[in-house]
Structures are given as structure tokens and as C-alpha cells.
Protein backbone atom coordinates (compact mmCIF):
# COMPACT_ATOMS: atom_id res chain seq x y z
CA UNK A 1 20.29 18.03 -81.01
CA UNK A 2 21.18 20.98 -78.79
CA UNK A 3 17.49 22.41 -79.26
CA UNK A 4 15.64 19.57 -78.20
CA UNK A 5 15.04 20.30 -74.52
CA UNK A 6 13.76 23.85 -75.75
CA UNK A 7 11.93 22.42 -78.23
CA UNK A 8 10.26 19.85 -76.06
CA UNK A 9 9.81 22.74 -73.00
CA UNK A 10 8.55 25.28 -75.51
CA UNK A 11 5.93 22.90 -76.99
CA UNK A 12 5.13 21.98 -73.11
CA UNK A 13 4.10 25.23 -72.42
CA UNK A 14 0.89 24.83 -74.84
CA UNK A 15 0.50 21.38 -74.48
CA UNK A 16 -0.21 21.94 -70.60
CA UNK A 17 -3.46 23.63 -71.86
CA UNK A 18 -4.47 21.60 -74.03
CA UNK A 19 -3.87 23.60 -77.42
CA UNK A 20 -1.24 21.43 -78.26
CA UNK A 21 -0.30 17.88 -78.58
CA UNK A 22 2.61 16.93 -76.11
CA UNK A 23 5.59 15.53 -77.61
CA UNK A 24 8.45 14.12 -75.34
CA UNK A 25 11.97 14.33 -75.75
CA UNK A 26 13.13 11.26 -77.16
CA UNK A 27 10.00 11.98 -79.93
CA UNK A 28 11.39 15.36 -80.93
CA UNK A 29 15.39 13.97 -80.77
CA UNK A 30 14.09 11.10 -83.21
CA UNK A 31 12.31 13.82 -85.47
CA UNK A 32 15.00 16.54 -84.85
CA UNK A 33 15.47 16.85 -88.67
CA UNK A 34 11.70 17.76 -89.41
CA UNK A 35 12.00 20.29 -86.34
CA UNK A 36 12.27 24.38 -88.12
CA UNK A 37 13.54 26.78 -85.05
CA UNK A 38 14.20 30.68 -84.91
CA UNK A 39 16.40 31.01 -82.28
CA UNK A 40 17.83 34.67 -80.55
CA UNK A 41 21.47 35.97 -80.61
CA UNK A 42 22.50 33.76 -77.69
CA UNK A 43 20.74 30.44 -79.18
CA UNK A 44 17.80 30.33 -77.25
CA UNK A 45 15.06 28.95 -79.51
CA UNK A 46 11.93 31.13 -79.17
CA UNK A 47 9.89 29.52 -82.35
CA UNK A 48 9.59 26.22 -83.78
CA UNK A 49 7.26 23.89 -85.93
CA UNK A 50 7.79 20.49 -87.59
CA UNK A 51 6.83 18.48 -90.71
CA UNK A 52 5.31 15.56 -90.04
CA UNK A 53 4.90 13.14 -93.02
CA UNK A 54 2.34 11.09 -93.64
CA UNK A 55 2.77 10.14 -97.29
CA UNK A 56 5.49 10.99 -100.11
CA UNK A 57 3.30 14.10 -101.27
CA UNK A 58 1.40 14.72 -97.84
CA UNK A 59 2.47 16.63 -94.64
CA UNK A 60 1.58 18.28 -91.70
CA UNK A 61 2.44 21.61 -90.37
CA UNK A 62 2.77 20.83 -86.72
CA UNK A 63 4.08 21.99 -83.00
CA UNK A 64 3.92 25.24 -83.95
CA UNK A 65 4.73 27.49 -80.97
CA UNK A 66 6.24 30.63 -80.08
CA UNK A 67 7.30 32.11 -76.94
CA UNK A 68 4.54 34.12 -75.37
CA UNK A 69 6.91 37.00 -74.88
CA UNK A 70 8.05 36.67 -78.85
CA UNK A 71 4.04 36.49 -80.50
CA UNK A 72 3.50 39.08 -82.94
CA UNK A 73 7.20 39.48 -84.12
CA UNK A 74 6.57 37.36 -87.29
CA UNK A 75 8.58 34.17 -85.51
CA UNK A 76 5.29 32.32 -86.23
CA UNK A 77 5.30 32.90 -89.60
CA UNK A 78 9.23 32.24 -90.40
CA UNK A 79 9.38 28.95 -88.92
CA UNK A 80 6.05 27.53 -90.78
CA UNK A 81 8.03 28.94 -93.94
CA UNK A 82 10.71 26.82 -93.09
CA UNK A 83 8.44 23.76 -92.67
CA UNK A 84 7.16 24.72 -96.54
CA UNK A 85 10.62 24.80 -97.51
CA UNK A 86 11.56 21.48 -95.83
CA UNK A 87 8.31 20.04 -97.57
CA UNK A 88 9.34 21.05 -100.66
CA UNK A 89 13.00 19.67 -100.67
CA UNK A 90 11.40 16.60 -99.93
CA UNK A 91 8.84 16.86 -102.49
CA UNK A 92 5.80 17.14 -100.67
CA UNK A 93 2.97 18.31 -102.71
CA UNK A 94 0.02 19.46 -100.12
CA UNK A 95 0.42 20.63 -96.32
CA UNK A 96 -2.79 20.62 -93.93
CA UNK A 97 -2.41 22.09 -90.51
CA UNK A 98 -4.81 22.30 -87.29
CA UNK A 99 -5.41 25.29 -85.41
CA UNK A 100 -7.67 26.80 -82.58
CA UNK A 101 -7.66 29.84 -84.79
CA UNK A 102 -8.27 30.90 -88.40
CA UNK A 103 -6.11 33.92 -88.99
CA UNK A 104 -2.87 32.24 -88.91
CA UNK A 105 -2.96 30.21 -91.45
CA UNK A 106 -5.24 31.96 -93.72
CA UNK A 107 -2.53 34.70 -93.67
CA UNK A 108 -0.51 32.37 -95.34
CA UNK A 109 -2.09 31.08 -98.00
CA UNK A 110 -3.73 27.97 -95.81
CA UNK A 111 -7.24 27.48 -97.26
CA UNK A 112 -9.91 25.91 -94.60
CA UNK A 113 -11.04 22.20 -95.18
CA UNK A 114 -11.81 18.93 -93.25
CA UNK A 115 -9.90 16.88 -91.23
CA UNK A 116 -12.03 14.27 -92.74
CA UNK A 117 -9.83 14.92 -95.64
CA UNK A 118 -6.87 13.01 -94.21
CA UNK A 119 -8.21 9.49 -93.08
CA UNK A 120 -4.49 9.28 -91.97
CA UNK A 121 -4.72 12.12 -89.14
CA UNK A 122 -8.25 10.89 -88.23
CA UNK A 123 -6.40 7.59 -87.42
CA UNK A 124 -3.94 8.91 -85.65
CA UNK A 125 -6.58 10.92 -82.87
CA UNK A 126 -8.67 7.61 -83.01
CA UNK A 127 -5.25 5.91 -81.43
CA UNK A 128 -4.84 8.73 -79.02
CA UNK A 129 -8.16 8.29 -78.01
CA UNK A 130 -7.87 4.91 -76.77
CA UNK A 131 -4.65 5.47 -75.37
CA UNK A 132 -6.52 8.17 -73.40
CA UNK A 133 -5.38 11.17 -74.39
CA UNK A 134 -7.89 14.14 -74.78
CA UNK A 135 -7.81 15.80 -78.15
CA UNK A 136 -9.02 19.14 -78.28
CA UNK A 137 -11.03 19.61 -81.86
CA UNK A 138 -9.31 22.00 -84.18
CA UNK A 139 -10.19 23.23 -87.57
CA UNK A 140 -7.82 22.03 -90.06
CA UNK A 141 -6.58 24.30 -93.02
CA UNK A 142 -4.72 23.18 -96.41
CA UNK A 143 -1.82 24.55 -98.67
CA UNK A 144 -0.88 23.22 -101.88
CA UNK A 145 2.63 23.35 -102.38
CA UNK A 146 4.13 24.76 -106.24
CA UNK A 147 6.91 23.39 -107.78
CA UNK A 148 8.48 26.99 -107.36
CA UNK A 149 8.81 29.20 -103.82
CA UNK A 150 8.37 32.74 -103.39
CA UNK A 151 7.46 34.51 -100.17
CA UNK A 152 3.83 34.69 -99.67
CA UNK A 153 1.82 38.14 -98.92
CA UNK A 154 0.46 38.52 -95.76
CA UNK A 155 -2.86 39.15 -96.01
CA UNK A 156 -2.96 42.61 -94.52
CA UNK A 157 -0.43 43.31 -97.14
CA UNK A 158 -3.04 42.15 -99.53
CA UNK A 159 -5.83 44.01 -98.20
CA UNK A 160 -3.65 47.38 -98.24
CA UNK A 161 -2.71 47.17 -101.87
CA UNK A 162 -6.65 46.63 -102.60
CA UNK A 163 -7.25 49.90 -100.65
CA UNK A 164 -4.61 51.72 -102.36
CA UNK A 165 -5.83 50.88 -105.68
């Protein structure tokens, strides 16, 4: 409960823009469990991303955001790990995930598909819409979830061992 004001201001930062959806602070206290953080020495979280459920074997990979001073330290990466790990204690068999970008989530394993997929999400904007909030259109990617976890290879990790070989 202690990281729900930085939660809620971190995820505030992109929402202001537009590249996120907003979230208030009673939302993220009542979904604090589903909430995956990396936080510095002194506690201050600087990453964070949630699971949202929509069925027993379907999630989402969402509010992902990192400090704009902490991109390209990996923090992106760790805490969407930890939402696959949370998924897959609760048995979740498939993630999807929207982004503005592509990279991301290809990195990881994400493969792209359609929102169209998930008549549950498409109901979701379809409320925000008539409740007047803007949603910006994202692409949506997909991850299948095995029963076992190992880390995954980045994909420039991939492409270096190709090289090499």
C-alpha cells in the first residue's frame, strides 16, 4: 500500500499525454496485488505494470511505465516479467498487451495480433467511450504463457548469436 501514490503519480505522468490510461488512487489501492514495481535503494518506485484479468486463463499486461530518467536500464523489462510471473501463479494461460510501439514487446516474446481478438477489451474502450474518455489506438501484441518459466532472450541477444554463428 505504501507504493500507491507513486504508482498512481508515475502512471500520471503518461496518462497526461495520452499514451496511457489514467488510473486513480483508490483503483490502483483496490488492485495493489496485481501491481509489479522495481523500486531504488531508498524505496522510490521507478517501474511498474499490472495484470489485469479478464478471464481465468486471460490477462493483460498493463500500466506499464518507467521513470523517464530510468528508460533503457532494463526496469521495463523486469517488471513485465513480474506480471508473467504473477500470471502464471495464477494460472493464466495467454497475456495480450497494447502499445504505441512494437519493439517492446516483440523483445519479449509478445507476438503482434488484434485487439479484435479480445471482445472483452473492445468492451471495455466501447464503455470509456461513452463515458467520454479519449482512447488513443494502440497495436495490441500476444504471449502465450508455458506451464514452465525461464528468462526470455532479448532479441538483440538473439540476433547476436545468429551473427556469431
Amino acid at each position: 500500500m505504501p507504493d500507491v501514490r507513486s504508482i498512481w503519480e508515475l502512471v500520471g505522468m503518461f496518462a497526461a499525454n495520452g499514451s496511457m490510461l489514467a488510473r486513480s488512487q483508490s483503483e490502483i489501492a483496490a488492485k495493489i496485488d496485481n501491481y509489479v514495481v522495481a523500486a531504488d535503494a531508498g524505496g522510490k518506485v521507478l517501474a511498474c505494470a499490472a495484470l489485469e484479468e479478464f478471464s481465468p486463463s486471460l490477462g493483460e499486461v498493463a500500466s506499464v511505465a518507467v521513470a523517464r530518467s530510468e528508460h533503457g536500464k532494463g526496469l521495463g523489462t523486469q517488471v513485465v516479467l513480474g506480471v508473467e510471473r504473477l500470471a502464471r501463479a495464477r494460472d493464466i494461460e495467454e497475456l495480450f498487451a497494447m502499445s504505441l510501439t512494437d519493439n517492446f514487446f516483440l523483445s519479449l516474446g509478445y507476438e503482434t495480433t488484434t485487439v479484435s481478438r479480445y471482445p472483452e477489451k473492445l468492451s471495455r474502450y466501447e464503455r470509456m467511450k461513452s463515458a467520454g474518455i479519449d482512447v488513443v489506438p494502440k497495436r495490441c501484441f500476444r504471449k502465450r504463457l508455458s506451464a514452465g518459466w525461464s528468462e526470455p532472450q532479448l532479441v538483440e541477444e538473439n540476433l547476436e548469436r545468429r551473427i556469431a554463428s
